[in-house]
N, C-alpha and C. Protein backbone atom coordinates (compact mmCIF):
# COMPACT_ATOMS: atom_id res chain seq x y z
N UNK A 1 -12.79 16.68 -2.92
CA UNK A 1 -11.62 16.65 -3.76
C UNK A 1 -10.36 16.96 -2.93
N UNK A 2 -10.24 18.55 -1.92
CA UNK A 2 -9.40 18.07 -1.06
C UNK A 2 -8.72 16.66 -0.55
N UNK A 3 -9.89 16.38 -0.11
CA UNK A 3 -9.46 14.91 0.74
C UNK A 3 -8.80 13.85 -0.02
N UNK A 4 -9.56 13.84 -1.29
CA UNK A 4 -8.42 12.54 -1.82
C UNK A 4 -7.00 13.33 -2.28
N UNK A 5 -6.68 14.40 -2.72
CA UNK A 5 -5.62 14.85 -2.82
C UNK A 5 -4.53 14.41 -1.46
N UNK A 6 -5.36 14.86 -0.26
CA UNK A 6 -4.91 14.96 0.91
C UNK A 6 -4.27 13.67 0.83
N UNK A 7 -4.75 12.38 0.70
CA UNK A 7 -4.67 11.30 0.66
C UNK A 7 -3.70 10.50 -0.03
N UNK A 8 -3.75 11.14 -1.48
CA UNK A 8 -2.38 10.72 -2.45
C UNK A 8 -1.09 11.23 -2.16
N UNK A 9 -1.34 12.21 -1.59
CA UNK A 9 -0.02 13.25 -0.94
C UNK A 9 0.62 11.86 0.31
N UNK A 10 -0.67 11.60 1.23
CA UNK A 10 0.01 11.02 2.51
C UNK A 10 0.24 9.30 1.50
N UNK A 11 0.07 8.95 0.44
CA UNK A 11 0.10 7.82 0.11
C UNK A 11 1.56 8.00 -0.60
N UNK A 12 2.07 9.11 -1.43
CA UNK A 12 3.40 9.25 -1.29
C UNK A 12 4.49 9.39 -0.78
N UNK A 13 3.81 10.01 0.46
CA UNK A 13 5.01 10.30 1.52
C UNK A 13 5.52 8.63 2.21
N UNK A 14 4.60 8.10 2.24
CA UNK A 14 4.37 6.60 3.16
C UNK A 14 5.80 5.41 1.74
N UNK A 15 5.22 6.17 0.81
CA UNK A 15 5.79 5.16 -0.20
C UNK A 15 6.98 5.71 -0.59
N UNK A 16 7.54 6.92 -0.35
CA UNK A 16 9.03 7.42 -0.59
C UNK A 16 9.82 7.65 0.30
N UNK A 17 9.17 7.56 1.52
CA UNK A 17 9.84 7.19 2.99
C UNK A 17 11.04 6.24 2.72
N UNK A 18 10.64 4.60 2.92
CA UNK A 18 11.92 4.38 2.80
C UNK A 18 12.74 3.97 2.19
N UNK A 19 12.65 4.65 0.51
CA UNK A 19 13.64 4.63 -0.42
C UNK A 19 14.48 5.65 0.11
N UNK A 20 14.07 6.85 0.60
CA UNK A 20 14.97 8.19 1.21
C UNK A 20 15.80 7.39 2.23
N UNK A 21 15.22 6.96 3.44
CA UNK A 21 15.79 6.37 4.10
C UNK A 21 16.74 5.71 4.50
N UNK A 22 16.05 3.82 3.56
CA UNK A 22 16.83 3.04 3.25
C UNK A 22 17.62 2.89 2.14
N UNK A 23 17.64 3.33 1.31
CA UNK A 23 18.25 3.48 -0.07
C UNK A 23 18.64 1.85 -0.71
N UNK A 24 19.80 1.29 0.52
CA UNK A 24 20.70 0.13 0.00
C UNK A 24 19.62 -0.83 -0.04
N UNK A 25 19.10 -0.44 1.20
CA UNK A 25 18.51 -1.45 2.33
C UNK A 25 16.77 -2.33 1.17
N UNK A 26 16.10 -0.56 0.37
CA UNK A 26 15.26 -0.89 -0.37
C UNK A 26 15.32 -1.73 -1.97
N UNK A 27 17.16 -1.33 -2.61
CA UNK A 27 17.57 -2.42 -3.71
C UNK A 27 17.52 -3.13 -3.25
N UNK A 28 17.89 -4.02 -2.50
CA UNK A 28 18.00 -5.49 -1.74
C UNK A 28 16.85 -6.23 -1.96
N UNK A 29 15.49 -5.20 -1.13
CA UNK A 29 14.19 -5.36 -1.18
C UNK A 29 13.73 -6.03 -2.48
N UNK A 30 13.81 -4.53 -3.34
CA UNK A 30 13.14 -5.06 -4.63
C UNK A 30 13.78 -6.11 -5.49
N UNK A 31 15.08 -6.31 -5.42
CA UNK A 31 15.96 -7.92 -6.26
C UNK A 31 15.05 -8.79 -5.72
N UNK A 32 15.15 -8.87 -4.29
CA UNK A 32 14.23 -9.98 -3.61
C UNK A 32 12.67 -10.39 -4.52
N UNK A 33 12.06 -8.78 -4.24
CA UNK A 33 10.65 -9.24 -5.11
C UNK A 33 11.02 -9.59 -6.63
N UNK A 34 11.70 -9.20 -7.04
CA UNK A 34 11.86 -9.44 -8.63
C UNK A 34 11.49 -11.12 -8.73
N UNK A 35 12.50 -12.03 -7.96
CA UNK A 35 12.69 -13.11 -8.11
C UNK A 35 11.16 -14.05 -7.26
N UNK A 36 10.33 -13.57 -6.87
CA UNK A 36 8.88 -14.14 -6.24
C UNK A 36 7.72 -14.18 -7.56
N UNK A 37 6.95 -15.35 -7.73
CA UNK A 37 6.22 -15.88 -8.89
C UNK A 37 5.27 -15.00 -9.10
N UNK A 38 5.21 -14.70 -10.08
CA UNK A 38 4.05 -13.72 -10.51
C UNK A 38 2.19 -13.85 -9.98
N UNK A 39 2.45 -15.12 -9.86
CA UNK A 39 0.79 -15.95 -9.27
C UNK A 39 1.05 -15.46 -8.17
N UNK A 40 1.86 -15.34 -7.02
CA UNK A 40 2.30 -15.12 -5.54
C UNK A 40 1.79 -13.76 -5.36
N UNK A 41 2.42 -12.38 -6.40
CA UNK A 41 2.66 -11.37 -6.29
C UNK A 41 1.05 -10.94 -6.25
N UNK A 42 0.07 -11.94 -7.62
CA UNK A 42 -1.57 -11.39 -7.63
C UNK A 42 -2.07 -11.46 -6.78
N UNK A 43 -2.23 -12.79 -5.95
CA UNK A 43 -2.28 -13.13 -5.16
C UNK A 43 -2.42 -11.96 -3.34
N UNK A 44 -1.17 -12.01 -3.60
CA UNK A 44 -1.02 -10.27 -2.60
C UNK A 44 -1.37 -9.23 -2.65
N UNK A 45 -1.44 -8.92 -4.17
CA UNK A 45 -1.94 -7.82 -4.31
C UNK A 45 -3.30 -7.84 -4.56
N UNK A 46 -4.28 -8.97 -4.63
CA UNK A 46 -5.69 -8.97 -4.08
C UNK A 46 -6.39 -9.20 -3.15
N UNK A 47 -5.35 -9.63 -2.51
CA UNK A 47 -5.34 -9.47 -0.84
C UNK A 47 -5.36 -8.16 -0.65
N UNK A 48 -4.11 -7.18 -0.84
CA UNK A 48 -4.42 -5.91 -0.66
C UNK A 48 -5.34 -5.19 -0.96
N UNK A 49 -5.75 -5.24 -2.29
CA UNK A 49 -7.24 -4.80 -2.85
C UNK A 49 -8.44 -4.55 -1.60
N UNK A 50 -8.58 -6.25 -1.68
CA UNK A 50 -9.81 -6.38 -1.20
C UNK A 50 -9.71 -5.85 0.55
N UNK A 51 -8.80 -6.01 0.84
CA UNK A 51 -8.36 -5.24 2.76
C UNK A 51 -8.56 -3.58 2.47
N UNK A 52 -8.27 -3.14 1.49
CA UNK A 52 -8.42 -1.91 1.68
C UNK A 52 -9.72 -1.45 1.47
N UNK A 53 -10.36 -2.36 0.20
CA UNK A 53 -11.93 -2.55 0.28
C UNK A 53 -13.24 -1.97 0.85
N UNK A 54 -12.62 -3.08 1.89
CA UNK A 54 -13.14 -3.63 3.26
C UNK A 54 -12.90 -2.52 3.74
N UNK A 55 -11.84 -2.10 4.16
CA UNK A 55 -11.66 -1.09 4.72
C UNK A 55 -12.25 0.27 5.17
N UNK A 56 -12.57 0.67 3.63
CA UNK A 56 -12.98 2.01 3.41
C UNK A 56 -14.55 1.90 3.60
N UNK A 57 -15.17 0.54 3.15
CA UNK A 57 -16.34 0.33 3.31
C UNK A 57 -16.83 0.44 5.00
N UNK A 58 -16.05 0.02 5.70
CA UNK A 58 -16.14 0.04 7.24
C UNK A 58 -16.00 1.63 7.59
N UNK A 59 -14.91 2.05 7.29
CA UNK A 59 -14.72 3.51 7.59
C UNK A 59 -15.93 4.83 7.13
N UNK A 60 -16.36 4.09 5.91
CA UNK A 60 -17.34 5.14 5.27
C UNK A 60 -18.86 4.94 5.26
N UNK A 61 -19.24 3.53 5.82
CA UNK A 61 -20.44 3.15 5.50
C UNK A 61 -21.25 2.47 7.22
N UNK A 62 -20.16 2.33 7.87
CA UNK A 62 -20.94 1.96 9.32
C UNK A 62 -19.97 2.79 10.26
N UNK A 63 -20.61 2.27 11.51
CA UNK A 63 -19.74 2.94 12.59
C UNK A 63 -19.22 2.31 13.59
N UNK A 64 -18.76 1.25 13.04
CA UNK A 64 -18.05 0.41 13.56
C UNK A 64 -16.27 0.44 13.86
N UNK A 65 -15.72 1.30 13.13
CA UNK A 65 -14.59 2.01 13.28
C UNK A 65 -14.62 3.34 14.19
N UNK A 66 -16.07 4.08 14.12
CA UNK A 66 -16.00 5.36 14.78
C UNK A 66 -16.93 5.77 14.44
C-alpha cells in the first residue's frame, strides 16, 4: 500500500509540474487538444493503456527489465 501511494504522489508531481511551470505555455497546450477528434484522442489513450500494461507486466512478472 505504501508503494502505490508512493506512486500516485510521483504521478502528481509529474502531472502538476508543468502547469506550475508553464502556466501560458500549458493553456495553449490544452486549446490545442480541445480541437483533436475524439476517435484520435481513444486511440492514444489506448495506446497509453496498453504501454503501461506492458509495462508493469515486464517490470513485475520477468526479468527482463532487472
Amino acid at each position: 500500500m505504501k508503494l502505490l501511494f508512493t506512486l500516485f504522489g510521483l504521478i502528481l508531481i509529474l502531472e502538476g509540474l508543468p502547469y506550475f511551470t508553464f502556466p501560458h505555455a500549458a493553456q495553449q497546450w490544452l486549446r490545442q487538444i480541445s480541437q483533436i477528434h475524439p476517435n484520435f484522442m481513444r486511440l492514444l489513450g489506448f495506446i497509453a493503456l496498453t504501454s503501461g500494461f506492458i509495462l508493469c507486466y515486464l517490470t513485475q512478472r520477468t526479468t527482463l527489465l532487472g
